[in-house]
C-alpha atoms as a PDB file:
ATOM      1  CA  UNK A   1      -4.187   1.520 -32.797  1.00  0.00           C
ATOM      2  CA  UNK A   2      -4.843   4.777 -30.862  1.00  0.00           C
ATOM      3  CA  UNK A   3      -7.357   4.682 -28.065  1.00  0.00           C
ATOM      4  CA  UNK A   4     -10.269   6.564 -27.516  1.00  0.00           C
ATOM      5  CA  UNK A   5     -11.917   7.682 -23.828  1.00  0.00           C
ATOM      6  CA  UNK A   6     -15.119   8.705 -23.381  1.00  0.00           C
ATOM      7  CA  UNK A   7     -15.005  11.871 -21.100  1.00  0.00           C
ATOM      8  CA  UNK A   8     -16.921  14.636 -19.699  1.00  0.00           C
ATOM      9  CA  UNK A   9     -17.794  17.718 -20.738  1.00  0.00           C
ATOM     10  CA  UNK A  10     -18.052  21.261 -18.841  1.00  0.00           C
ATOM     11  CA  UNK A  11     -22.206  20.836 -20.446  1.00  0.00           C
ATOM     12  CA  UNK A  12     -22.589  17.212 -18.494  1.00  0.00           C
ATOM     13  CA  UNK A  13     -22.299  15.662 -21.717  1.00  0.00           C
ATOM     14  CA  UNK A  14     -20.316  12.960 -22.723  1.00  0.00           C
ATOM     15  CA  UNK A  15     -17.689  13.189 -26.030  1.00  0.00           C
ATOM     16  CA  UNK A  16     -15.155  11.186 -27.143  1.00  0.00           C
ATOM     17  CA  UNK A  17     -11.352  11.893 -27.258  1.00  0.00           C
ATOM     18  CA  UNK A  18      -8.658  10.088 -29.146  1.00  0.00           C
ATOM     19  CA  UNK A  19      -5.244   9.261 -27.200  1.00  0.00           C
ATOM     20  CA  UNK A  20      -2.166  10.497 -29.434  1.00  0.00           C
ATOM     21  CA  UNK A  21       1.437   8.661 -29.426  1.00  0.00           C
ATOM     22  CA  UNK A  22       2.067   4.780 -29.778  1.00  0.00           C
ATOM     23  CA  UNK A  23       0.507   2.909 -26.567  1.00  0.00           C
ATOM     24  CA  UNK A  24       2.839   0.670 -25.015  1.00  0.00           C
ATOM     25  CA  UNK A  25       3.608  -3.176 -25.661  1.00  0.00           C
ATOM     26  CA  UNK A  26       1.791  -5.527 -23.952  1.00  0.00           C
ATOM     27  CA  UNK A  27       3.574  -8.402 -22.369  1.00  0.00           C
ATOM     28  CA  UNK A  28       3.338 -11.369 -24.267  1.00  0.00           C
ATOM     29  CA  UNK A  29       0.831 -13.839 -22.092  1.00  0.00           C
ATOM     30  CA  UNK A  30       2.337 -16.292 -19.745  1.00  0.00           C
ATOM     31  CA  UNK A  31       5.651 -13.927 -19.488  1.00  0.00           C
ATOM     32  CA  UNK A  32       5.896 -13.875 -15.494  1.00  0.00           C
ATOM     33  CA  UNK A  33       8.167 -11.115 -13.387  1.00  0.00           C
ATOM     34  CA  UNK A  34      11.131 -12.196 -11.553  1.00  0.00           C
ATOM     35  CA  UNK A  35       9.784  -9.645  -8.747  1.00  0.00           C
ATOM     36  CA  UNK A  36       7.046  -9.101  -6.985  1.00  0.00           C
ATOM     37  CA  UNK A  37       4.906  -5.661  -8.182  1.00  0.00           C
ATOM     38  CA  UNK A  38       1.962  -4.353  -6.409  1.00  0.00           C
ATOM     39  CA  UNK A  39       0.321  -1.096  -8.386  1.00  0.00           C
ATOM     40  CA  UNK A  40      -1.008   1.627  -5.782  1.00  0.00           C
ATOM     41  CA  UNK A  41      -3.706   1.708  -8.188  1.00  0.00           C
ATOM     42  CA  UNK A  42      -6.531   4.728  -8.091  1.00  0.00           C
ATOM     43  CA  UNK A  43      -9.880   4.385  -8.376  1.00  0.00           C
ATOM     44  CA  UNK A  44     -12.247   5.976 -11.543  1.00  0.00           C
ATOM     45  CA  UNK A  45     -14.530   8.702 -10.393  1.00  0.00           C
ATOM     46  CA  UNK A  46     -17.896   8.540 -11.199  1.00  0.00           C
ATOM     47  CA  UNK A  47     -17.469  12.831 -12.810  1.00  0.00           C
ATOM     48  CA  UNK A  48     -21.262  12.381 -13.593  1.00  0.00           C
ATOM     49  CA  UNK A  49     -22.581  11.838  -9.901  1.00  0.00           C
ATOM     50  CA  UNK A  50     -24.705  14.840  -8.448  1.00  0.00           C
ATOM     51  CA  UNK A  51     -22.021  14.856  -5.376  1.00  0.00           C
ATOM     52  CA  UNK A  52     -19.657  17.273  -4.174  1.00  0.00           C
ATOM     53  CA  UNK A  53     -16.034  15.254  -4.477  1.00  0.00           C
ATOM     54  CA  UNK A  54     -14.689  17.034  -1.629  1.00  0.00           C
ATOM     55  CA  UNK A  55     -16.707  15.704   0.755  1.00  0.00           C
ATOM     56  CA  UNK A  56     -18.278  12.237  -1.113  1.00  0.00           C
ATOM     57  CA  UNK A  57     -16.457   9.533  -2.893  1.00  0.00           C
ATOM     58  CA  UNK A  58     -18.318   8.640  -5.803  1.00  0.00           C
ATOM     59  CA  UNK A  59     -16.818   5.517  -7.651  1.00  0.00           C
ATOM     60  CA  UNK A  60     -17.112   4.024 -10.436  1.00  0.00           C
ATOM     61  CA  UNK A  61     -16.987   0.904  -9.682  1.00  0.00           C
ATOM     62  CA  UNK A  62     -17.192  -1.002 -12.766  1.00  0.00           C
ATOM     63  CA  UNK A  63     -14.406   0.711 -14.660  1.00  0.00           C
ATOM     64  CA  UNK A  64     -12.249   0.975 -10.951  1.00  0.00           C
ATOM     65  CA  UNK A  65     -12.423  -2.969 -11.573  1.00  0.00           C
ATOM     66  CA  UNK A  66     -11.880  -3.286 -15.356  1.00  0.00           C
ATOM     67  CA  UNK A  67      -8.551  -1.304 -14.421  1.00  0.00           C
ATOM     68  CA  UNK A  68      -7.590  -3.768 -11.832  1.00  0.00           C
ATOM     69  CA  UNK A  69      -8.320  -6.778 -14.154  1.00  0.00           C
ATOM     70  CA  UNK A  70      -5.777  -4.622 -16.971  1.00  0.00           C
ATOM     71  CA  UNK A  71      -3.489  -4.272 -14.433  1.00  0.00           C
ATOM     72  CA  UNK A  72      -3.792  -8.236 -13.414  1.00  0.00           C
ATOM     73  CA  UNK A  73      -3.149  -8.868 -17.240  1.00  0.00           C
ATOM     74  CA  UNK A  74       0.134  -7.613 -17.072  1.00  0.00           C
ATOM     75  CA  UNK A  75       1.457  -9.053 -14.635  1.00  0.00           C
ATOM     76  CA  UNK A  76       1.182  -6.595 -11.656  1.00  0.00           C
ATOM     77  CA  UNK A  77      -0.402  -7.557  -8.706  1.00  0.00           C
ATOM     78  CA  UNK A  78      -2.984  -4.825  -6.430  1.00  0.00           C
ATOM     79  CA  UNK A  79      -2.249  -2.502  -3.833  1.00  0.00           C
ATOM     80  CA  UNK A  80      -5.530  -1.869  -2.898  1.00  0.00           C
ATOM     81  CA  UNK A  81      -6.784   1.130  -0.973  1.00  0.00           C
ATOM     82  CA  UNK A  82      -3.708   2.330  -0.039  1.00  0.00           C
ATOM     83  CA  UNK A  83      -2.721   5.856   1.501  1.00  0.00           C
ATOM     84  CA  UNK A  84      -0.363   6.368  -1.172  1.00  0.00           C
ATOM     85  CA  UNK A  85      -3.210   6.062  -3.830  1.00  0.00           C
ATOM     86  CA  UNK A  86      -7.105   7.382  -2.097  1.00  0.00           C
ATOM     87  CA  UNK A  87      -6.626   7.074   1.621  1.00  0.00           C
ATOM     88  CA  UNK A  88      -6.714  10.951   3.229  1.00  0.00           C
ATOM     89  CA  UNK A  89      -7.363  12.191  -0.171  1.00  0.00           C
ATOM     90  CA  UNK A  90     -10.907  11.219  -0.661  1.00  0.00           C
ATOM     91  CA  UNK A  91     -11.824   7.562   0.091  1.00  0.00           C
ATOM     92  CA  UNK A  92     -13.216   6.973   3.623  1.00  0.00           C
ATOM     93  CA  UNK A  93     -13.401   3.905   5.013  1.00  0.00           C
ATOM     94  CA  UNK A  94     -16.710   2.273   4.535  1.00  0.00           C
ATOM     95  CA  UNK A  95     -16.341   3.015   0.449  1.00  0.00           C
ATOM     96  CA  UNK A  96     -12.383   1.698   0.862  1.00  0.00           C
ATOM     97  CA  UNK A  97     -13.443  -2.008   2.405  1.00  0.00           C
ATOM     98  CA  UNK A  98     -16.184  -1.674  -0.417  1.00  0.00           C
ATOM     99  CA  UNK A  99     -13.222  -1.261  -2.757  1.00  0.00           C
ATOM    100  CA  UNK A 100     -11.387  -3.853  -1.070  1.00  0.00           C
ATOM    101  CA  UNK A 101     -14.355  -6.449  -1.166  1.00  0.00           C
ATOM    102  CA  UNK A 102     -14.708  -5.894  -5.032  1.00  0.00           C
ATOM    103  CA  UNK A 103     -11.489  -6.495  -5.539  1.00  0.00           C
ATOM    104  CA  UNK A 104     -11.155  -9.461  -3.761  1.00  0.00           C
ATOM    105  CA  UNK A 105     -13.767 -11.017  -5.611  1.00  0.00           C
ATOM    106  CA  UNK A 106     -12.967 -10.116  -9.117  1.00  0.00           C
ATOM    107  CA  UNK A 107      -9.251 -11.771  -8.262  1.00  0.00           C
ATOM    108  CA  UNK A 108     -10.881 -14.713  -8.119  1.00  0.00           C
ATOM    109  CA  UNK A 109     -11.720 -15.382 -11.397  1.00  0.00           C
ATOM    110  CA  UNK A 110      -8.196 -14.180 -12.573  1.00  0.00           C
ATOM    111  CA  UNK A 111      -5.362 -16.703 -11.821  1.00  0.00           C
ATOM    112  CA  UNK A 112      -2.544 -15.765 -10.198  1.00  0.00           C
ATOM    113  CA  UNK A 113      -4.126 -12.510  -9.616  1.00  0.00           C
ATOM    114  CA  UNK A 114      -2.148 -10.621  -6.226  1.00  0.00           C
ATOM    115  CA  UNK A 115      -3.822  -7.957  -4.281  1.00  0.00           C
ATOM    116  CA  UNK A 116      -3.073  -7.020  -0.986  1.00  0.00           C
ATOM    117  CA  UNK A 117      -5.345  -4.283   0.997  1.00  0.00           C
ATOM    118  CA  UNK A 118      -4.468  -1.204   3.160  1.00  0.00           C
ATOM    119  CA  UNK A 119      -4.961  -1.353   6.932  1.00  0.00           C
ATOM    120  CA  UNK A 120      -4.754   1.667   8.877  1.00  0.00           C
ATOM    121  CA  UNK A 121      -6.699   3.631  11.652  1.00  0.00           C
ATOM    122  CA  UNK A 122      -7.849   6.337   9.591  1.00  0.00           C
ATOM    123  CA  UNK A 123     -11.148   6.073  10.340  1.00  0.00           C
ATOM    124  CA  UNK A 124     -10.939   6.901  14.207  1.00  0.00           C
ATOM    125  CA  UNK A 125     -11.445  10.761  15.245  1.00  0.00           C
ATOM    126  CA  UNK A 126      -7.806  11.646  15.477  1.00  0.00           C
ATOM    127  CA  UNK A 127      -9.054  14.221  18.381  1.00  0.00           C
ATOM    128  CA  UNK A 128     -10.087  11.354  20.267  1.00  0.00           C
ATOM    129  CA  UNK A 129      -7.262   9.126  20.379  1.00  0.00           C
ATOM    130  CA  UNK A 130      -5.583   9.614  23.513  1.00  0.00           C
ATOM    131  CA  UNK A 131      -3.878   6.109  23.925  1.00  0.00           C
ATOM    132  CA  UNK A 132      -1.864   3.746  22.189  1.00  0.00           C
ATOM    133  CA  UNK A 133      -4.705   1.083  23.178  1.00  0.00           C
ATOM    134  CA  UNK A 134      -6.924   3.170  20.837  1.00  0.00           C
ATOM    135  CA  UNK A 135      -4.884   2.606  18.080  1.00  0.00           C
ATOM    136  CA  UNK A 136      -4.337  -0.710  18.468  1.00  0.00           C
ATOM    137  CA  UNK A 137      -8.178  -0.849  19.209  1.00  0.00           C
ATOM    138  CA  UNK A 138      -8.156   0.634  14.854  1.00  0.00           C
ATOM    139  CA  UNK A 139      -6.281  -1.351  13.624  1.00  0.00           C
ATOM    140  CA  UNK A 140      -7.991  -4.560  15.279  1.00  0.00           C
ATOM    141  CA  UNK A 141     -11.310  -2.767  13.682  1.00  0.00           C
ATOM    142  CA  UNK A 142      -9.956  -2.493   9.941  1.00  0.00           C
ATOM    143  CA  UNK A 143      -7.425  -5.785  10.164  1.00  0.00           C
ATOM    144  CA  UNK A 144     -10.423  -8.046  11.420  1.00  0.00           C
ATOM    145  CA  UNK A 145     -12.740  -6.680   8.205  1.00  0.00           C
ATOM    146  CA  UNK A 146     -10.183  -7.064   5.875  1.00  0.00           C
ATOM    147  CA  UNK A 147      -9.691 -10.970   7.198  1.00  0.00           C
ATOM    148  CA  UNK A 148     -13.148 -11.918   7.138  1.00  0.00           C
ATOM    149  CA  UNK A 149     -12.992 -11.361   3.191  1.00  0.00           C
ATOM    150  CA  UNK A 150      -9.682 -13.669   2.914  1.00  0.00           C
ATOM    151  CA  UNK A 151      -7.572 -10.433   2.345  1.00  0.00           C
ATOM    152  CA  UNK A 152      -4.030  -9.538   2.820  1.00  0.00           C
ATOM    153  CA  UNK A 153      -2.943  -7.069   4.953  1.00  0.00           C
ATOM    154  CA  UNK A 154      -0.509  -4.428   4.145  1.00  0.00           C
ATOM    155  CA  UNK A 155       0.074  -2.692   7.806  1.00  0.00           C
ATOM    156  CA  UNK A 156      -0.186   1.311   6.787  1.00  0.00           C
ATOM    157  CA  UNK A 157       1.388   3.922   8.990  1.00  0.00           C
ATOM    158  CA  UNK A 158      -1.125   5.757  11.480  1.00  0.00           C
ATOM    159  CA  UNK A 159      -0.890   9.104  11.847  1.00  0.00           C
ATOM    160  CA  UNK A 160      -2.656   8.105  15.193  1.00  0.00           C
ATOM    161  CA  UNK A 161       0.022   6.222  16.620  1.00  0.00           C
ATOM    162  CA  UNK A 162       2.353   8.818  15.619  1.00  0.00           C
ATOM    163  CA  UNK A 163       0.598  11.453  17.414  1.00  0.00           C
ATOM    164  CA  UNK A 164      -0.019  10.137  21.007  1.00  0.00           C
ATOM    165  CA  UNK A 165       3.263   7.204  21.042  1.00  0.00           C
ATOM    166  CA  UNK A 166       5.821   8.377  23.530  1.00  0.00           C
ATOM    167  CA  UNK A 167       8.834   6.081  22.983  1.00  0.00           C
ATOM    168  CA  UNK A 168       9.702   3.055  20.382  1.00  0.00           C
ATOM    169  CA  UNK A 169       8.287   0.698  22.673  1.00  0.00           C
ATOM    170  CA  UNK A 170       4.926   2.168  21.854  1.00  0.00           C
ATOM    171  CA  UNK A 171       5.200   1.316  18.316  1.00  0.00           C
ATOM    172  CA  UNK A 172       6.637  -2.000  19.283  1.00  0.00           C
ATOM    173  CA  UNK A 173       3.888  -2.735  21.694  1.00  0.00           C
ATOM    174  CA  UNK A 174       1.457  -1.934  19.054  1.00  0.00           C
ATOM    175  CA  UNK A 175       2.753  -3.967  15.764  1.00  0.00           C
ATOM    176  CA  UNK A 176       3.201  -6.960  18.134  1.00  0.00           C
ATOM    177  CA  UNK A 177      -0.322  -6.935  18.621  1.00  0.00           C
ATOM    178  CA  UNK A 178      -1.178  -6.335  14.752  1.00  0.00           C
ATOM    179  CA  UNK A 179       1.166  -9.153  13.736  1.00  0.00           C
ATOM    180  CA  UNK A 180       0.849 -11.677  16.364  1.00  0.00           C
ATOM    181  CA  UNK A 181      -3.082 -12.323  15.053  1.00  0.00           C
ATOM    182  CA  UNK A 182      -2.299 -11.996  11.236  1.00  0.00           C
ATOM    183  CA  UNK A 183      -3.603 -14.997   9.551  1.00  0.00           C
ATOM    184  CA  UNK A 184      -1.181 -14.435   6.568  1.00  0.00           C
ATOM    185  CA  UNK A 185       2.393 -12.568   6.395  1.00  0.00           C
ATOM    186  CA  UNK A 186       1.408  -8.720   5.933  1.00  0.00           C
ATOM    187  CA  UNK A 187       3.618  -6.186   4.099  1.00  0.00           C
ATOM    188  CA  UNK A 188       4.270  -3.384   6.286  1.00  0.00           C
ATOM    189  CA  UNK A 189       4.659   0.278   5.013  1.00  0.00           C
ATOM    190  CA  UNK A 190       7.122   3.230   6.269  1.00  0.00           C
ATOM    191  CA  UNK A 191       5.858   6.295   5.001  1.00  0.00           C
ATOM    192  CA  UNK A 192       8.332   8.964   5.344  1.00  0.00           C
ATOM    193  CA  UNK A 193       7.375  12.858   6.305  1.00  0.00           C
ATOM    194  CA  UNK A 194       8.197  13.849   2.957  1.00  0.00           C
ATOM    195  CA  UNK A 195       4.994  12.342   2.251  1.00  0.00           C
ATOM    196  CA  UNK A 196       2.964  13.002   5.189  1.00  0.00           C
ATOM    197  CA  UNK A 197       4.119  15.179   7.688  1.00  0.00           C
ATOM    198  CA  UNK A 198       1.708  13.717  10.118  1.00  0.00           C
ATOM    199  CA  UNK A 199       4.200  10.829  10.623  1.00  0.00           C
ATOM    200  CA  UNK A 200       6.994  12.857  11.348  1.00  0.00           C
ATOM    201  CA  UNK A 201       9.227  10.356  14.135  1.00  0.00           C
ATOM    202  CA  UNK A 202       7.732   7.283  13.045  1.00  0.00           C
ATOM    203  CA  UNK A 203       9.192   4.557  15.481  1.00  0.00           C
ATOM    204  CA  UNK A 204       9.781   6.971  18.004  1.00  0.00           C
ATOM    205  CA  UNK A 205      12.144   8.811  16.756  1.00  0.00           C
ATOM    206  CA  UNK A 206      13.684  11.141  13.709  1.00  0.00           C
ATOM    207  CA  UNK A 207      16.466   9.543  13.401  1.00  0.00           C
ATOM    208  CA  UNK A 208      16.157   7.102  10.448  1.00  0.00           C
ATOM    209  CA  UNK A 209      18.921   4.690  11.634  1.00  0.00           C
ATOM    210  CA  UNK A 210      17.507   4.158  15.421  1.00  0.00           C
ATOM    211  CA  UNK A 211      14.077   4.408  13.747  1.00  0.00           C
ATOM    212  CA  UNK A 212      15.072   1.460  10.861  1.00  0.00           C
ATOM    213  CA  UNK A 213      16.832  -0.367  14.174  1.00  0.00           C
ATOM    214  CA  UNK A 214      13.226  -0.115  15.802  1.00  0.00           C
ATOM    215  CA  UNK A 215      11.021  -1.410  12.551  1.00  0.00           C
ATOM    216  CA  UNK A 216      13.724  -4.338  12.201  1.00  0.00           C
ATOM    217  CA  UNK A 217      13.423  -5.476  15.678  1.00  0.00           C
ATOM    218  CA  UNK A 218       9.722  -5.705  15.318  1.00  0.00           C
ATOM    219  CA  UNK A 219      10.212  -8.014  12.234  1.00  0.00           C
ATOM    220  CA  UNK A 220      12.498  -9.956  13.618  1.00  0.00           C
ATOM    221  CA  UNK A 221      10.622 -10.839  16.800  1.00  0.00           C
ATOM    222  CA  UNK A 222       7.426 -12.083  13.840  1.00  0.00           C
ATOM    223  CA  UNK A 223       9.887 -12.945  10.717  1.00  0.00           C
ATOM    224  CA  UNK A 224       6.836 -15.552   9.781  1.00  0.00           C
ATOM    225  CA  UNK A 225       4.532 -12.960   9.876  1.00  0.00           C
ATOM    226  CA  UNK A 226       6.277 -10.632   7.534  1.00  0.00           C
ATOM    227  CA  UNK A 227       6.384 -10.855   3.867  1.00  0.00           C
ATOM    228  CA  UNK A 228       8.065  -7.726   3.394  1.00  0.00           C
ATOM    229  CA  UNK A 229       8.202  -3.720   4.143  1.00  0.00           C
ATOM    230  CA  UNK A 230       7.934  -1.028   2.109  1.00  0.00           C
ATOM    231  CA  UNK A 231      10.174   1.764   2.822  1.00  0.00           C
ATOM    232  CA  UNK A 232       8.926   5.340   1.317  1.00  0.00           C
ATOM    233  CA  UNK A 233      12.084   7.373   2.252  1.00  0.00           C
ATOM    234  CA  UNK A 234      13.432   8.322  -0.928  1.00  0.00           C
ATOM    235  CA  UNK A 235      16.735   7.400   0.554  1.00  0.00           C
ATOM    236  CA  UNK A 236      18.006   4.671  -1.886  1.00  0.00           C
ATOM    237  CA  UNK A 237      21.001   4.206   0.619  1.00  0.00           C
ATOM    238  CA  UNK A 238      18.754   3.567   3.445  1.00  0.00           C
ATOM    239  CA  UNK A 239      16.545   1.537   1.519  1.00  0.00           C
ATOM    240  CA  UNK A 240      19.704  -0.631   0.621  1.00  0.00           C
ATOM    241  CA  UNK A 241      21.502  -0.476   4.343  1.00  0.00           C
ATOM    242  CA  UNK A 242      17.888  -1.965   5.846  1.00  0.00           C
ATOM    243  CA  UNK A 243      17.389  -4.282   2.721  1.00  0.00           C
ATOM    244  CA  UNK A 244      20.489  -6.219   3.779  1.00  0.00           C
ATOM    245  CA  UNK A 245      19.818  -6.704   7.791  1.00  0.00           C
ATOM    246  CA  UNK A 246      15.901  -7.775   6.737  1.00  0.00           C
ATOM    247  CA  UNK A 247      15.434 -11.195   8.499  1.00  0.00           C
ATOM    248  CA  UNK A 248      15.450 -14.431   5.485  1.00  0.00           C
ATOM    249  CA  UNK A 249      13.106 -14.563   3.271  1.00  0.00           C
ATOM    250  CA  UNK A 250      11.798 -11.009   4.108  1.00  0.00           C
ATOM    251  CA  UNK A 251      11.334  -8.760   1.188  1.00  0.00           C
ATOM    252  CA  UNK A 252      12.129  -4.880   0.671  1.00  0.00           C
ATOM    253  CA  UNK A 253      10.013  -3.256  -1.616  1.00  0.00           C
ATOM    254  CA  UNK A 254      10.867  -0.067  -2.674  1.00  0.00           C
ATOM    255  CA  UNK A 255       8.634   2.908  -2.582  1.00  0.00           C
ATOM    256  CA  UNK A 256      11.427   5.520  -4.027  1.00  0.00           C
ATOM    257  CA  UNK A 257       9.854   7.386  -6.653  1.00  0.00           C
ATOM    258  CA  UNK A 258      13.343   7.886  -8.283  1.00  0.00           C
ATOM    259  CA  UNK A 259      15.651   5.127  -7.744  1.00  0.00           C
ATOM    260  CA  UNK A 260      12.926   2.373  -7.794  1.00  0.00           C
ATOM    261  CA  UNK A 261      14.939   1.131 -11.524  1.00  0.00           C
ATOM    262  CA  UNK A 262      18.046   0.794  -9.656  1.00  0.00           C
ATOM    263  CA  UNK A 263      16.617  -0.517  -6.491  1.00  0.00           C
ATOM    264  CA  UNK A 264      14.848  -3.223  -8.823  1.00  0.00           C
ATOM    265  CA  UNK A 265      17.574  -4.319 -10.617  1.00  0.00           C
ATOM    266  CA  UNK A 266      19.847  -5.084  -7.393  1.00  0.00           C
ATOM    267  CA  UNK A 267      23.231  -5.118  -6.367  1.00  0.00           C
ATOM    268  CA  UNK A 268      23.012  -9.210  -5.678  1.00  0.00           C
ATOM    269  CA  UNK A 269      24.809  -8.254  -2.239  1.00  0.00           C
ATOM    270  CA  UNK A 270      23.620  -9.527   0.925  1.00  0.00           C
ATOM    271  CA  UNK A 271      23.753 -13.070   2.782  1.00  0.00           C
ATOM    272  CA  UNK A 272      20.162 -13.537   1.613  1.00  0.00           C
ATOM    273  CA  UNK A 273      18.426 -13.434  -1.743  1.00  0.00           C
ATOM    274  CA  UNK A 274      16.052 -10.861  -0.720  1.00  0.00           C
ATOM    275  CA  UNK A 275      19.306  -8.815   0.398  1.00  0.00           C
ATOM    276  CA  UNK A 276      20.656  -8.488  -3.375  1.00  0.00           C
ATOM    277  CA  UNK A 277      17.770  -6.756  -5.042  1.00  0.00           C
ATOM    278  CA  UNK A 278      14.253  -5.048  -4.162  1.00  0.00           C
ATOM    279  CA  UNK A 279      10.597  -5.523  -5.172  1.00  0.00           C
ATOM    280  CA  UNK A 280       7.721  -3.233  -5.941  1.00  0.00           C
END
């Protein structure tokens, strides 16, 4: 059965238009993943609202959620407000914990339903952070609102940190403070410069290997604060090298646009389950 949207028009009017091809299978219900899979997903725009997109996010919120309860249905779990998805392209941060809170609460009604919410510092001036203490100072502000509504963390990469850190010891300074008051594991995310080239020398440094040496030290001094890291590097052989030394029961999930299928599947090498294969 094709589907039909109901879209804009240049006139502000509203017409219908019919989806061609074959729409894909639906899992049959009950059929549960033998990995984890968070969807980055987007929000709808609102194309109607009398706003200028650039500089207002205008949501709409109840299709945003119907899309999150589709994606619930089949078997993905939520990324939610995430800077690979509406962070720094549009979402600020009052309408992204909005997005977050919404969330939350229509997972409750769906079981099993997995969403885990971006924590950054991208709402401080950028100008006027001239410490490390500053950042930490962020993400305190953003990790203690995302808490009060029961959320999960997912630890994004700060452009601020990146900016006015001087050594490793800066970034290790700072995620022992983020993960030492985490109230549940958090996923942290390595977002290579390829992607944002505001985060060029993440960990203190460009080269990946001391760089993955610094991020693994920091898990392993909180392994029960970890669930996993996401690694956007598009390096599947660095994804794979760190996926093995991750501490037990620590996952890798890959963020490698193209060799995520491979990276899923697995190898099954590695003294640790979590060694042999990735998640999503």
């Amino acid at each position: 059965m094709a589907l039909t949207l109901t879209l804009p028009t240049p006139d502000r009017a509203l017409a219908p238009y019919t989806l061609r091809g074959h729409p894909p299978v639906k899992p049959a219900p009950g059929v549960k993943f033998n990995r984890i899979a968070y969807s980055a997903a987007h929000v709808v725009s609102d194309p109607l609202a009398a706003v200028d997109p650039w500089l207002t996010a205008a949501v709409d919120w109840d299709a945003t959620i119907a899309y999150r309860r589709h994606l619930w249905s089949l078997g993905l779990g939520v990324a939610e407000a995430m800077d690979t998805a509406q962070r720094g392209m549009g979402l600020d941060w009052p309408t992204s914990l909005e997005l977050i809170r919404r969330s939350l609460d229509a997972a409750k009604d769906v079981p099993g339903a997995l969403v885990a919410s971006g924590c950054g510092t991208d709402h401080l001036n950028i100008d006027a952070v001239k410490s490390v203490d500053d950042v930490i100072r962020g993400y305190e502000e953003q990790m203690a609102a995302i808490e009060k509504l029961g959320g999960k963390l997912i630890v994004m990469a700060s452009r601020a940190l990146a900016r006015v850190a001087k050594s490793p010891a800066d970034y290790e300074r700072v995620y022992d403070r983020v993960l030492s008051q985490a109230k549940q594991p958090v996923v942290l995310h390595w977002l290579g410069d390829m992607f944002d080239p505001a985060l060029k020398g993440y960990w203190g440094t460009t080269d990946l290997d001391a760089a993955m040496d610094t991020a693994l030290g920091i898990i392993a001094a909180h392994p029960d604060k970890v669930d996993g890291i996401k690694i956007s590097l598009l390096d599947k052989d660095k994804e794979i090298a760190m996926r093995r030394r991750l501490a037990p029961g620590v996952r890798m999930y890959t963020g490698d646009d193209f060799n995520y299928a491979e990276l899923i599947a697995g190898d099954g090498h590695g003294s640790e389950p979590t060694h042999g294969k990735s998640d999503a």
